[in-house]
N, C-alpha and C. Protein backbone atom coordinates (compact mmCIF):
# COMPACT_ATOMS: atom_id res chain seq x y z
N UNK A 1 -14.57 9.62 27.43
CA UNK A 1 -13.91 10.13 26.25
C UNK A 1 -14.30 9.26 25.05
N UNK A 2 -15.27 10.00 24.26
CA UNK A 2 -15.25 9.22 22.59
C UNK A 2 -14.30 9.29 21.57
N UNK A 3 -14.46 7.85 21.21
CA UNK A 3 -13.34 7.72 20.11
C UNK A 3 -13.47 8.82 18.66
N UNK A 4 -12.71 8.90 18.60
CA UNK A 4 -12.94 9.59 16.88
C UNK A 4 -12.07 9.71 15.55
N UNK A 5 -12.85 8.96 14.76
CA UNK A 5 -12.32 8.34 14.01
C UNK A 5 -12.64 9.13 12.54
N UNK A 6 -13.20 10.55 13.08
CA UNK A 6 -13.32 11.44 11.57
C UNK A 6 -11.99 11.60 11.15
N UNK A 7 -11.31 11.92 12.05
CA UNK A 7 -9.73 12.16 11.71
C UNK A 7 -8.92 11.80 11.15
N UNK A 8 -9.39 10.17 11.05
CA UNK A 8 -8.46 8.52 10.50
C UNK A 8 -7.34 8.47 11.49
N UNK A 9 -6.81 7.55 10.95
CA UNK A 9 -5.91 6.70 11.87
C UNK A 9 -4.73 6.93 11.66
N UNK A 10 -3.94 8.29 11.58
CA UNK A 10 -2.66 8.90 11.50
C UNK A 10 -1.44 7.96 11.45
N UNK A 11 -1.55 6.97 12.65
CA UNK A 11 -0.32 5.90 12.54
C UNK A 11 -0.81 5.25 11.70
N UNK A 12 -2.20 4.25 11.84
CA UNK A 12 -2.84 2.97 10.98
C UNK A 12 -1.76 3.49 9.63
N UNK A 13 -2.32 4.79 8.90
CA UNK A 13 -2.17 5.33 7.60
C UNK A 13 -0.67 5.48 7.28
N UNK A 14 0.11 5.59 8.03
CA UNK A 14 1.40 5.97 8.37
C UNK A 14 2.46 4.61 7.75
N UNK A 15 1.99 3.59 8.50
CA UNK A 15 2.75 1.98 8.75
C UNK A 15 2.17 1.59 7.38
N UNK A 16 1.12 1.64 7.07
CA UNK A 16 0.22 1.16 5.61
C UNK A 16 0.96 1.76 4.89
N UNK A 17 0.75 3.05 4.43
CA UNK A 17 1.74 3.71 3.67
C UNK A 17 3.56 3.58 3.08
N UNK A 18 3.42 3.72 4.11
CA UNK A 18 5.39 2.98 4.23
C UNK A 18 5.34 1.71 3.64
N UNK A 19 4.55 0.94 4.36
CA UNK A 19 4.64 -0.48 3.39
C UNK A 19 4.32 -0.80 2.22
N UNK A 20 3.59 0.13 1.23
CA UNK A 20 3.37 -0.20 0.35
C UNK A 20 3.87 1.10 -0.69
N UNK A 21 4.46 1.96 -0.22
CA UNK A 21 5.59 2.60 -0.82
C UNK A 21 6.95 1.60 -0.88
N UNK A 22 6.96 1.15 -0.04
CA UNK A 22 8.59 0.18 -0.42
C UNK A 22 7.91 -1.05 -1.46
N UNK A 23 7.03 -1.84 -1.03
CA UNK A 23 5.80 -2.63 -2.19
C UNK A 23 6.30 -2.01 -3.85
N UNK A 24 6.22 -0.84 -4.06
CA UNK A 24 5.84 -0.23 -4.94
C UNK A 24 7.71 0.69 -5.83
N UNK A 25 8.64 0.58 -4.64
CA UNK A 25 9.65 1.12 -5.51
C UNK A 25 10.61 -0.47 -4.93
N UNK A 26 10.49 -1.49 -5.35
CA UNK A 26 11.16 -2.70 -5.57
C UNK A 26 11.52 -2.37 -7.49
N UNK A 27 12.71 -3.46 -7.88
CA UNK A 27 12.97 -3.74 -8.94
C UNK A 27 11.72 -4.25 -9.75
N UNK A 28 11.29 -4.67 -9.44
CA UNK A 28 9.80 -5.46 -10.03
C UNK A 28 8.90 -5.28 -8.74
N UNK A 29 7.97 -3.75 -8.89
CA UNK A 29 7.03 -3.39 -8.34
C UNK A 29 5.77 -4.36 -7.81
N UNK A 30 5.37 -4.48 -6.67
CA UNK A 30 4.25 -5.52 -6.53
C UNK A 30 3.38 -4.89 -6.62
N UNK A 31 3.11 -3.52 -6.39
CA UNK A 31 1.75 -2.84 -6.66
C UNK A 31 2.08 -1.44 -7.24
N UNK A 32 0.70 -0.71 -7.29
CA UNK A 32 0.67 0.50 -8.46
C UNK A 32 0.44 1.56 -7.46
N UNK A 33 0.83 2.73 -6.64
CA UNK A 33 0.23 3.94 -5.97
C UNK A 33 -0.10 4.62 -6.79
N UNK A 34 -1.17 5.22 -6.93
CA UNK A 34 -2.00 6.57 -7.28
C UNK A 34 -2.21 7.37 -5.54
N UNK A 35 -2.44 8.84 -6.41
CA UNK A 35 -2.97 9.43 -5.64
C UNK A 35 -1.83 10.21 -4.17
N UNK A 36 -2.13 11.26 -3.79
CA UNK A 36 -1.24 12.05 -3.24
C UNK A 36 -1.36 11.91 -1.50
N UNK A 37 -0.50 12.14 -0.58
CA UNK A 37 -0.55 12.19 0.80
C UNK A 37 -0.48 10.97 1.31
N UNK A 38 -0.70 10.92 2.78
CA UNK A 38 -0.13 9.75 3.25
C UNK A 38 -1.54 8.82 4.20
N UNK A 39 -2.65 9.75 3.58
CA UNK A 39 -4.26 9.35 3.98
C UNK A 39 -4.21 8.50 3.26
N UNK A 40 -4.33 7.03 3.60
CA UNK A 40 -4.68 5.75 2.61
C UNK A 40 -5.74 5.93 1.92
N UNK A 41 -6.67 6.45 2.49
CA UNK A 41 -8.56 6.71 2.18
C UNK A 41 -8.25 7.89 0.92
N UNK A 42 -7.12 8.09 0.36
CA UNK A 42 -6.87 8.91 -0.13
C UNK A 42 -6.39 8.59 -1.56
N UNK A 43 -5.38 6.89 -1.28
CA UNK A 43 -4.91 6.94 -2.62
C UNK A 43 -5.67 5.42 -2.83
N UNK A 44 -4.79 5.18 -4.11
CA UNK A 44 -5.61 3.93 -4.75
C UNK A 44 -4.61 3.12 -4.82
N UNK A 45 -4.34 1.62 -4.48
CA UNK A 45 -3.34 1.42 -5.11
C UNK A 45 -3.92 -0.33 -5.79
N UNK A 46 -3.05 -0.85 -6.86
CA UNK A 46 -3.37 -2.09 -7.63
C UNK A 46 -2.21 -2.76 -7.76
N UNK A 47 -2.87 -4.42 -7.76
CA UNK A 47 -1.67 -5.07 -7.74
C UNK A 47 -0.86 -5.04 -9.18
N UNK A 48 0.43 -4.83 -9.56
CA UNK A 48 1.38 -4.92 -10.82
C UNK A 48 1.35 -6.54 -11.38
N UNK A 49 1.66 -6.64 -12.29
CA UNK A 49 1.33 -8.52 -12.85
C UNK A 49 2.80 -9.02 -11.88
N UNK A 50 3.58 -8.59 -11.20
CA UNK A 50 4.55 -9.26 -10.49
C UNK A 50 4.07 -9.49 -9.06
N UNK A 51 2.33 -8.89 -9.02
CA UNK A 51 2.41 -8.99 -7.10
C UNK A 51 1.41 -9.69 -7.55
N UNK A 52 0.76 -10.09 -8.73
CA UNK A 52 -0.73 -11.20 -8.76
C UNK A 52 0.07 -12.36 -8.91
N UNK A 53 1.37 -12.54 -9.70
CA UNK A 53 2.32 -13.73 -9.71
C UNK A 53 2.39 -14.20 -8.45
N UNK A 54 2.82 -12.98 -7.82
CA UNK A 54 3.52 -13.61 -6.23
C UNK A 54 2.46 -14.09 -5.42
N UNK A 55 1.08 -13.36 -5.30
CA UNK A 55 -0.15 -13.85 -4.61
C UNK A 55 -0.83 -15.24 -5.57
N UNK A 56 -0.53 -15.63 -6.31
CA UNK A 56 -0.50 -16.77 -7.17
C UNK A 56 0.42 -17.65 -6.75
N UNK A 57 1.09 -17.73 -6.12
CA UNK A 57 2.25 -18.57 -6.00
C UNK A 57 3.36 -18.67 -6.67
N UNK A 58 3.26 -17.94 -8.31
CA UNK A 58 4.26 -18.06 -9.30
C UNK A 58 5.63 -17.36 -9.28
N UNK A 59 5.63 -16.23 -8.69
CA UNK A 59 6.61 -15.00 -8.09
C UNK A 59 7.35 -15.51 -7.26
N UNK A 60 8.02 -14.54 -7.68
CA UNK A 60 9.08 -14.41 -5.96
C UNK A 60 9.36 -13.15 -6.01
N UNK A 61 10.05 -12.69 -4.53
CA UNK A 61 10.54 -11.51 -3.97
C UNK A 61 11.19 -10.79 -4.86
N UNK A 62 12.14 -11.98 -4.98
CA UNK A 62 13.66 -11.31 -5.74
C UNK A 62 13.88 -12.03 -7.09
């Protein structure tokens, strides 16, 4: 049985998604979603100046 991976990765995309939808509706957003559905290969997303703080060290969560 071959793998196939035209399809993408339904869960991979699933768990990614979720996580960076909650990422993204915080009080101070860490990143930006574009783009529609729940195919990662699909949307775009960028870090907000509160998630380059936090990957900087300067941020916090809360």
């Amino acid at each position: 049985m071959a793998l196939r991976f035209d399809l993408g990765d339904r869960i991979g995309d699933r768990v990614l998604h979720d996580a960076v939808e909650r990422m993204s509706l915080q009080d101070k957003p860490l990143v930006e979603v574009r783009g529609e559905g729940i195919e990662m290969r699909f949307r775009e997303v960028r870090l907000t100046q509160a998630g380059r703080d936090l990957v900087q060290g300067s941020g916090a969560l809360r």
